[in-house]
Protein backbone atom coordinates (compact mmCIF):
# COMPACT_ATOMS: atom_id res chain seq x y z
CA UNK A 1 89.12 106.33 93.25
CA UNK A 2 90.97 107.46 90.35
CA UNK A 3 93.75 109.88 91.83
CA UNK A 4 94.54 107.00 94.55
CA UNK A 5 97.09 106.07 91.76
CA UNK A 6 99.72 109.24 92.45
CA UNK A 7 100.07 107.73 95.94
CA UNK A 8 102.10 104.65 95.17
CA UNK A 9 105.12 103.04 97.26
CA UNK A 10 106.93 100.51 98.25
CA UNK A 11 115.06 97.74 109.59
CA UNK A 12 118.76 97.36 108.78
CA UNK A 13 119.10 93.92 106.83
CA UNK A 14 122.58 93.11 108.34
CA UNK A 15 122.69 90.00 106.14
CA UNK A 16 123.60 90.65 102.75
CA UNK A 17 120.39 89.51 100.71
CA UNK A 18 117.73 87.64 102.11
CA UNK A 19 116.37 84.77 99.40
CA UNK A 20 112.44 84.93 99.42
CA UNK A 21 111.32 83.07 96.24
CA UNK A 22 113.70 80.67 94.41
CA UNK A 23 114.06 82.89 91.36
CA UNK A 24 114.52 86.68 93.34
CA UNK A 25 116.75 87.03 95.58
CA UNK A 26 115.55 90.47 97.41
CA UNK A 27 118.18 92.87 99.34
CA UNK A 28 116.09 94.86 101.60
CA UNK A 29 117.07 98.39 103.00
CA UNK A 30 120.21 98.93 101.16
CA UNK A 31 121.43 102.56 102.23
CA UNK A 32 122.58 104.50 99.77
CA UNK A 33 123.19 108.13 101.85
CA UNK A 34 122.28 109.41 105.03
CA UNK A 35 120.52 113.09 105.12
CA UNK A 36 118.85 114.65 108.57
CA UNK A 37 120.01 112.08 110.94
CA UNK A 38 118.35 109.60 108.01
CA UNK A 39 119.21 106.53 106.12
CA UNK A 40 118.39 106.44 103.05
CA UNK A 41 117.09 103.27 101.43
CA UNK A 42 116.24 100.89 98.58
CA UNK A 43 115.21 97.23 97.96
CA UNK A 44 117.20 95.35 95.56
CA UNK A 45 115.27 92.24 93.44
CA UNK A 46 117.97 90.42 91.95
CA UNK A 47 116.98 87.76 89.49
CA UNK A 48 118.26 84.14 90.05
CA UNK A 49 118.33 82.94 86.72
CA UNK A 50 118.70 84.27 83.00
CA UNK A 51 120.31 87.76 84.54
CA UNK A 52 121.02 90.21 82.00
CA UNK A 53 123.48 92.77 83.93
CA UNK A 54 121.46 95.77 83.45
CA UNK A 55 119.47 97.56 86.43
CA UNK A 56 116.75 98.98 86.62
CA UNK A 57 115.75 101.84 89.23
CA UNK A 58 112.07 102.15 90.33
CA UNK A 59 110.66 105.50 91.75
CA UNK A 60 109.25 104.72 95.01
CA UNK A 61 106.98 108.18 94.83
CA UNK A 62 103.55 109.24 94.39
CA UNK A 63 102.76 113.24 95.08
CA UNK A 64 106.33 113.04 95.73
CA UNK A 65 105.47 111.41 98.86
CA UNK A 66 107.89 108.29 98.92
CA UNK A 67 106.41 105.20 101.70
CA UNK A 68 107.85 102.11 102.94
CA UNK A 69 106.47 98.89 102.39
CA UNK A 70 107.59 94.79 103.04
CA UNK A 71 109.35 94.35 99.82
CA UNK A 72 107.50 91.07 99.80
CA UNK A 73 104.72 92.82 99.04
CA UNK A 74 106.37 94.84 96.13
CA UNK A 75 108.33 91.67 94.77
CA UNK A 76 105.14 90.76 92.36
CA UNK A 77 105.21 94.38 90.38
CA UNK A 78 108.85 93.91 89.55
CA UNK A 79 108.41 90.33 87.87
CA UNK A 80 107.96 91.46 84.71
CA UNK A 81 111.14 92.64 84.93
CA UNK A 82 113.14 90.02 87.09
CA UNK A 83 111.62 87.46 84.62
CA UNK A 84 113.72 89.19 81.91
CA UNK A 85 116.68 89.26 84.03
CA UNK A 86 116.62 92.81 85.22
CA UNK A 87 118.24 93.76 88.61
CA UNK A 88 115.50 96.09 90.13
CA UNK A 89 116.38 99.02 92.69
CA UNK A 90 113.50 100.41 94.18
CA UNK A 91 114.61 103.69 95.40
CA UNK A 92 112.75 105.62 98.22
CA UNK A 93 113.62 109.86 98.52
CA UNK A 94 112.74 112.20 101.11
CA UNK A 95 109.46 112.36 101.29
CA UNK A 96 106.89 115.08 101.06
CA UNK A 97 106.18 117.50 103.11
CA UNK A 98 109.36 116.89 105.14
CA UNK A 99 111.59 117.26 102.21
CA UNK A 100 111.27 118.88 99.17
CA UNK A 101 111.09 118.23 95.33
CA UNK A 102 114.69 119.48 94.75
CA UNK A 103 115.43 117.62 97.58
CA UNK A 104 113.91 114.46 96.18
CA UNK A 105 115.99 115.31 92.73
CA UNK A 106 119.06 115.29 94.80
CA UNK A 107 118.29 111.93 96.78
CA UNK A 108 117.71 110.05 93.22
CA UNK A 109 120.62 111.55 91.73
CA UNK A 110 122.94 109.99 94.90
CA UNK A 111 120.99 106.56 94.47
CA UNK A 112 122.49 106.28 89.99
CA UNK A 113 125.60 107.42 92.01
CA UNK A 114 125.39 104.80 94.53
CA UNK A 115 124.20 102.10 92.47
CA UNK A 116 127.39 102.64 89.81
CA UNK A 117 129.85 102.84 92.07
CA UNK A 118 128.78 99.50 93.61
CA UNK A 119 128.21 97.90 90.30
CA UNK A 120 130.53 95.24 90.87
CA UNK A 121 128.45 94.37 94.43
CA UNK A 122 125.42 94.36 92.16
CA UNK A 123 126.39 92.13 89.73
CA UNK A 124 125.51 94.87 87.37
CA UNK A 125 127.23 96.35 83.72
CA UNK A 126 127.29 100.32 85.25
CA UNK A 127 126.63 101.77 82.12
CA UNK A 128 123.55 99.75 81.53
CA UNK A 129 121.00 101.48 84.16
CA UNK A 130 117.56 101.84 83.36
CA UNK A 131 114.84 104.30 85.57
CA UNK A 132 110.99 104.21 85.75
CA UNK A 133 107.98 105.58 87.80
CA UNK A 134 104.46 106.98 88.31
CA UNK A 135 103.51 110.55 87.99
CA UNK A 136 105.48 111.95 90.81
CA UNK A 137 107.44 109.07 89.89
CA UNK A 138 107.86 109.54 86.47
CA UNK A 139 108.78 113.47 87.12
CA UNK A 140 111.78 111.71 88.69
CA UNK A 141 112.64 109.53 85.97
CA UNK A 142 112.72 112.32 83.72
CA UNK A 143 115.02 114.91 85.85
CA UNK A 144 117.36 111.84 86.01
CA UNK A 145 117.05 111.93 81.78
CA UNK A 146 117.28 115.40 81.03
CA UNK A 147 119.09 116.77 84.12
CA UNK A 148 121.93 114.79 85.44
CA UNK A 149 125.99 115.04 85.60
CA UNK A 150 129.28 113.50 85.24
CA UNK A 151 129.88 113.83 88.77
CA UNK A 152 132.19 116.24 90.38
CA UNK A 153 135.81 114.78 90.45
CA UNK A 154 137.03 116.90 93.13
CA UNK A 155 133.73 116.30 95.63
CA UNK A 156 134.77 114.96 99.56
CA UNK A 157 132.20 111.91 99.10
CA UNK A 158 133.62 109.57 96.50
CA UNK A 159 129.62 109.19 95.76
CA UNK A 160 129.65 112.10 94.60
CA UNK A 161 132.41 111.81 92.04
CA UNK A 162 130.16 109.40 90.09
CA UNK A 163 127.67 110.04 87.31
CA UNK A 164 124.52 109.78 87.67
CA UNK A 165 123.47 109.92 84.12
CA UNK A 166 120.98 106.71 83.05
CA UNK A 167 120.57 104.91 79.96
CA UNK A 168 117.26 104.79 79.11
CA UNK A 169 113.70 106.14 80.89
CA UNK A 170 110.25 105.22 81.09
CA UNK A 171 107.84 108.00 82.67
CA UNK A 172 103.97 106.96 82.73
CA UNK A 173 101.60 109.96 83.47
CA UNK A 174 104.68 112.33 84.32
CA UNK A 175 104.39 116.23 84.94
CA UNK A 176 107.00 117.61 82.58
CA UNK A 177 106.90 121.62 83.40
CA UNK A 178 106.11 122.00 86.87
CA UNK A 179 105.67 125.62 85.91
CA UNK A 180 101.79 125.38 85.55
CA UNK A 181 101.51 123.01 88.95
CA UNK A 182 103.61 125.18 91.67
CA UNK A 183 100.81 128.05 94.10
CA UNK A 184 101.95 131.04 91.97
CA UNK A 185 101.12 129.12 88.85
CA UNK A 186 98.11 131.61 86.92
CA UNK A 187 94.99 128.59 86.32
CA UNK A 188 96.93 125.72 88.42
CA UNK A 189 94.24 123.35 88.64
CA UNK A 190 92.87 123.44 92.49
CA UNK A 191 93.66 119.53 92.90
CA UNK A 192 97.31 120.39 92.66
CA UNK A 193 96.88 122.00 96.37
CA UNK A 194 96.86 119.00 97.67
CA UNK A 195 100.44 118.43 97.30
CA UNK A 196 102.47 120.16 99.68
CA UNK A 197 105.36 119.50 97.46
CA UNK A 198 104.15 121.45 94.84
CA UNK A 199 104.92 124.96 97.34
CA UNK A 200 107.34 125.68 95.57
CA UNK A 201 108.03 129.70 93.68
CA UNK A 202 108.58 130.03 90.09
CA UNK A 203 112.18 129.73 89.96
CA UNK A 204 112.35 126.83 91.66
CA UNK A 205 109.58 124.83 89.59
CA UNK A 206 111.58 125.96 86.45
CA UNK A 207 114.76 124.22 88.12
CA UNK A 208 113.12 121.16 88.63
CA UNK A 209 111.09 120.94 85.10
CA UNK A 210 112.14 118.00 82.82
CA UNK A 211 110.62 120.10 79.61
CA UNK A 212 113.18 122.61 80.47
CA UNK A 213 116.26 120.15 80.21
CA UNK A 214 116.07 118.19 77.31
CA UNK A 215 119.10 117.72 74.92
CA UNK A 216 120.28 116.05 72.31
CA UNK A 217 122.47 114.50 74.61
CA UNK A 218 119.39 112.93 76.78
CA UNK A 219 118.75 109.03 76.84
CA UNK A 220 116.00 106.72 74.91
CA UNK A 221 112.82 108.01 76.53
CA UNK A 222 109.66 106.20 76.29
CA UNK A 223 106.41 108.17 77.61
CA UNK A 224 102.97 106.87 78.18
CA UNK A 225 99.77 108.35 79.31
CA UNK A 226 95.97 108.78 79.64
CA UNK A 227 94.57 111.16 77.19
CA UNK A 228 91.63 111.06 79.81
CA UNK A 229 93.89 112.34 82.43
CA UNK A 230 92.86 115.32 84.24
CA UNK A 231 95.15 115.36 87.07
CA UNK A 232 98.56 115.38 84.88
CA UNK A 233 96.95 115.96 81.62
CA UNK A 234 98.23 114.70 78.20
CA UNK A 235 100.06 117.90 76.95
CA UNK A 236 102.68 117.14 79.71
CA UNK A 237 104.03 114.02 77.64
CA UNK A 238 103.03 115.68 74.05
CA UNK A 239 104.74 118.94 75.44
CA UNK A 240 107.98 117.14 76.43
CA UNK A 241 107.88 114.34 73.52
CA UNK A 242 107.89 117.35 70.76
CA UNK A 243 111.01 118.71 72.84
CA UNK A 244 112.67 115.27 72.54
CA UNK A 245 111.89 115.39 68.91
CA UNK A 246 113.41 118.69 68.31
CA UNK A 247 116.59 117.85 69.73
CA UNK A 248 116.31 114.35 67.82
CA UNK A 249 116.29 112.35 71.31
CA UNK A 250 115.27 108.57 70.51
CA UNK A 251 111.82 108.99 71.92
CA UNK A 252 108.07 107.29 71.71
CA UNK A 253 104.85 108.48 73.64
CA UNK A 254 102.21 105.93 73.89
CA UNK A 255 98.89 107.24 74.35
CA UNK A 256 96.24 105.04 75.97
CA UNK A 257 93.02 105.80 74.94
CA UNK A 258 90.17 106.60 77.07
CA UNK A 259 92.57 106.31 80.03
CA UNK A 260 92.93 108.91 83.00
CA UNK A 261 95.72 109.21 85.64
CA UNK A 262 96.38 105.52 85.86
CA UNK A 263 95.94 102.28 84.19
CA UNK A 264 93.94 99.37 85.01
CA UNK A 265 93.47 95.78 83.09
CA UNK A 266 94.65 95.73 79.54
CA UNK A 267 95.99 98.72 80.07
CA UNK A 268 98.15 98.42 82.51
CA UNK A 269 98.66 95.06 80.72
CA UNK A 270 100.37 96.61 77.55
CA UNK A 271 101.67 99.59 79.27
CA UNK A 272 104.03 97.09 81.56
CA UNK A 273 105.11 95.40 78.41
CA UNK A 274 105.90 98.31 76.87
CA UNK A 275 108.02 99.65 79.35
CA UNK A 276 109.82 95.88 79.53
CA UNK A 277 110.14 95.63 75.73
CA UNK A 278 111.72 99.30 76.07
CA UNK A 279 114.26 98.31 78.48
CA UNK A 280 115.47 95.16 76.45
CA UNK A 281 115.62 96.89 73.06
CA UNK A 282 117.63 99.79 74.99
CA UNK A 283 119.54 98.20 77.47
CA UNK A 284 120.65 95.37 75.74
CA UNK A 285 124.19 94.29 75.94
């Protein structure tokens, strides 16, 4: 079932890293905030051998829903990455319906805060952070691109007086102008009611709309999508990519051909090896 794809994710470790395979070392349940009586968590996947000292954050979010899972289980999608030396931080948010998509925005935004402060815990160069995802995922990414701060020097939390700004982004099949999703949308398509998330007025879908934020100041941005897809369709990337252009933001969209919301064999083949190759040739040291 195609739109299975949008619904993709990922116990207090009180050991610091727990090794699994000889080459990853993986850090589960890290918590990076606390929000409702709530930790909030990520895995870290921290490469053995040939490490690079960039990171790389990974969306845990589909709908904007955002699931546990063993990160055992999650250990063989980051390889591609690991095997290049990446540190990989797969981030969970408040999930939908509970929380909300500006909520989501700010739970990402602590975890680049979180993850630079503790740079020197992480074994990681904090100006070399990286962020990917999925469609809800890949909205994400993109907010973290186009809409993030310095940090507020004069904020209580010392988490909070960090930046949250990223180096580089990769957003597969990403809604970039959540204008034409949200219920008082004219012609929303009727799968978007699905997603409680996506309850959201006007105002606040403009808020939280990557197309609305780009700058020249935004980081390399590589998009790639389905110009089959009919859930997130194609003029989401094309829309945002011409933005990026137009504010001369080093940018790329890849196209797949024939592709809908989601890749599968060769596809998701090249697609994965264009995201790696993107994080190499950006993140480099």
């Amino acid at each position: 079932m195609r739109h299975t794809w949008l619904i993709c994710g990922l116990a207090i470790c009180l050991s610091w890293g727990t090794s699994v395979r000889a080459e990853v070392t993986i850090t589960p349940d890290v918590v990076y905030g606390h929000k409702s009586g709530l930790a909030m968590t990520m895995d870290v996947f921290t490469p053995t051998e040939n490490v690079n000292g960039a990171g790389v954050l990974f969306m845990v979010s589909g709908g904007w829903y955002s699931r546990w899972q063993p990160p055992e289980q999650m250990q063989d999608r980051f390889k591609p990455l690991t095997d290049k030396g990446f540190t990989v931080f797969a981030v969970r948010h408040g999930s939908s319906p509970k929380f909300s998509i500006p909520e989501a925005v700010s739970d990402v935004r602590r975890s680049v805060r979180f993850i630079r402060k503790n740079s020197d815990r992480f074994q990681i160069d904090p100006q070399r952070l990286g962020v990917y995802g999925y469609s809800a995922g890949g909205h994400l990414s993109l907010m973290l691109g186009t809409a993030s701060d310095d940090g507020d020097p004069a904020a209580k939390d010392p988490v909070d007086r960090v930046s949250n700004r990223v180096a580089a982004v990769v957003a597969f099949v990403a809604p970039t102008d959540l204008r034409i999703m949200v219920k008082d949308a004219p012609d929303r398509l009727d799968a978007y009611a699905r997603f409680p998330a996506l309850d959201l007025d006007l105002k606040a879908a403009e808020a939280d709309s990557p197309l609305v934020h780009v700058t020249p100041d935004d980081p390399p941005t590589l998009l790639i999508a389905g110009d089959k897809d009919d859930l997130v369709p194609i003029e989401h990337s094309r829309n945002i990519q011409a933005a990026f252009e137009q504010a001369d933001v080093t940018s790329r969209l890849i196209e797949v051909a024939g592709a809908g919301h989601g890749f599968r064999g060769e596809d998701a083949r090249r697609s994965t090896a264009s995201m790696v190759e993107w994080f190499q040739s950006q993140l480099a040291p």
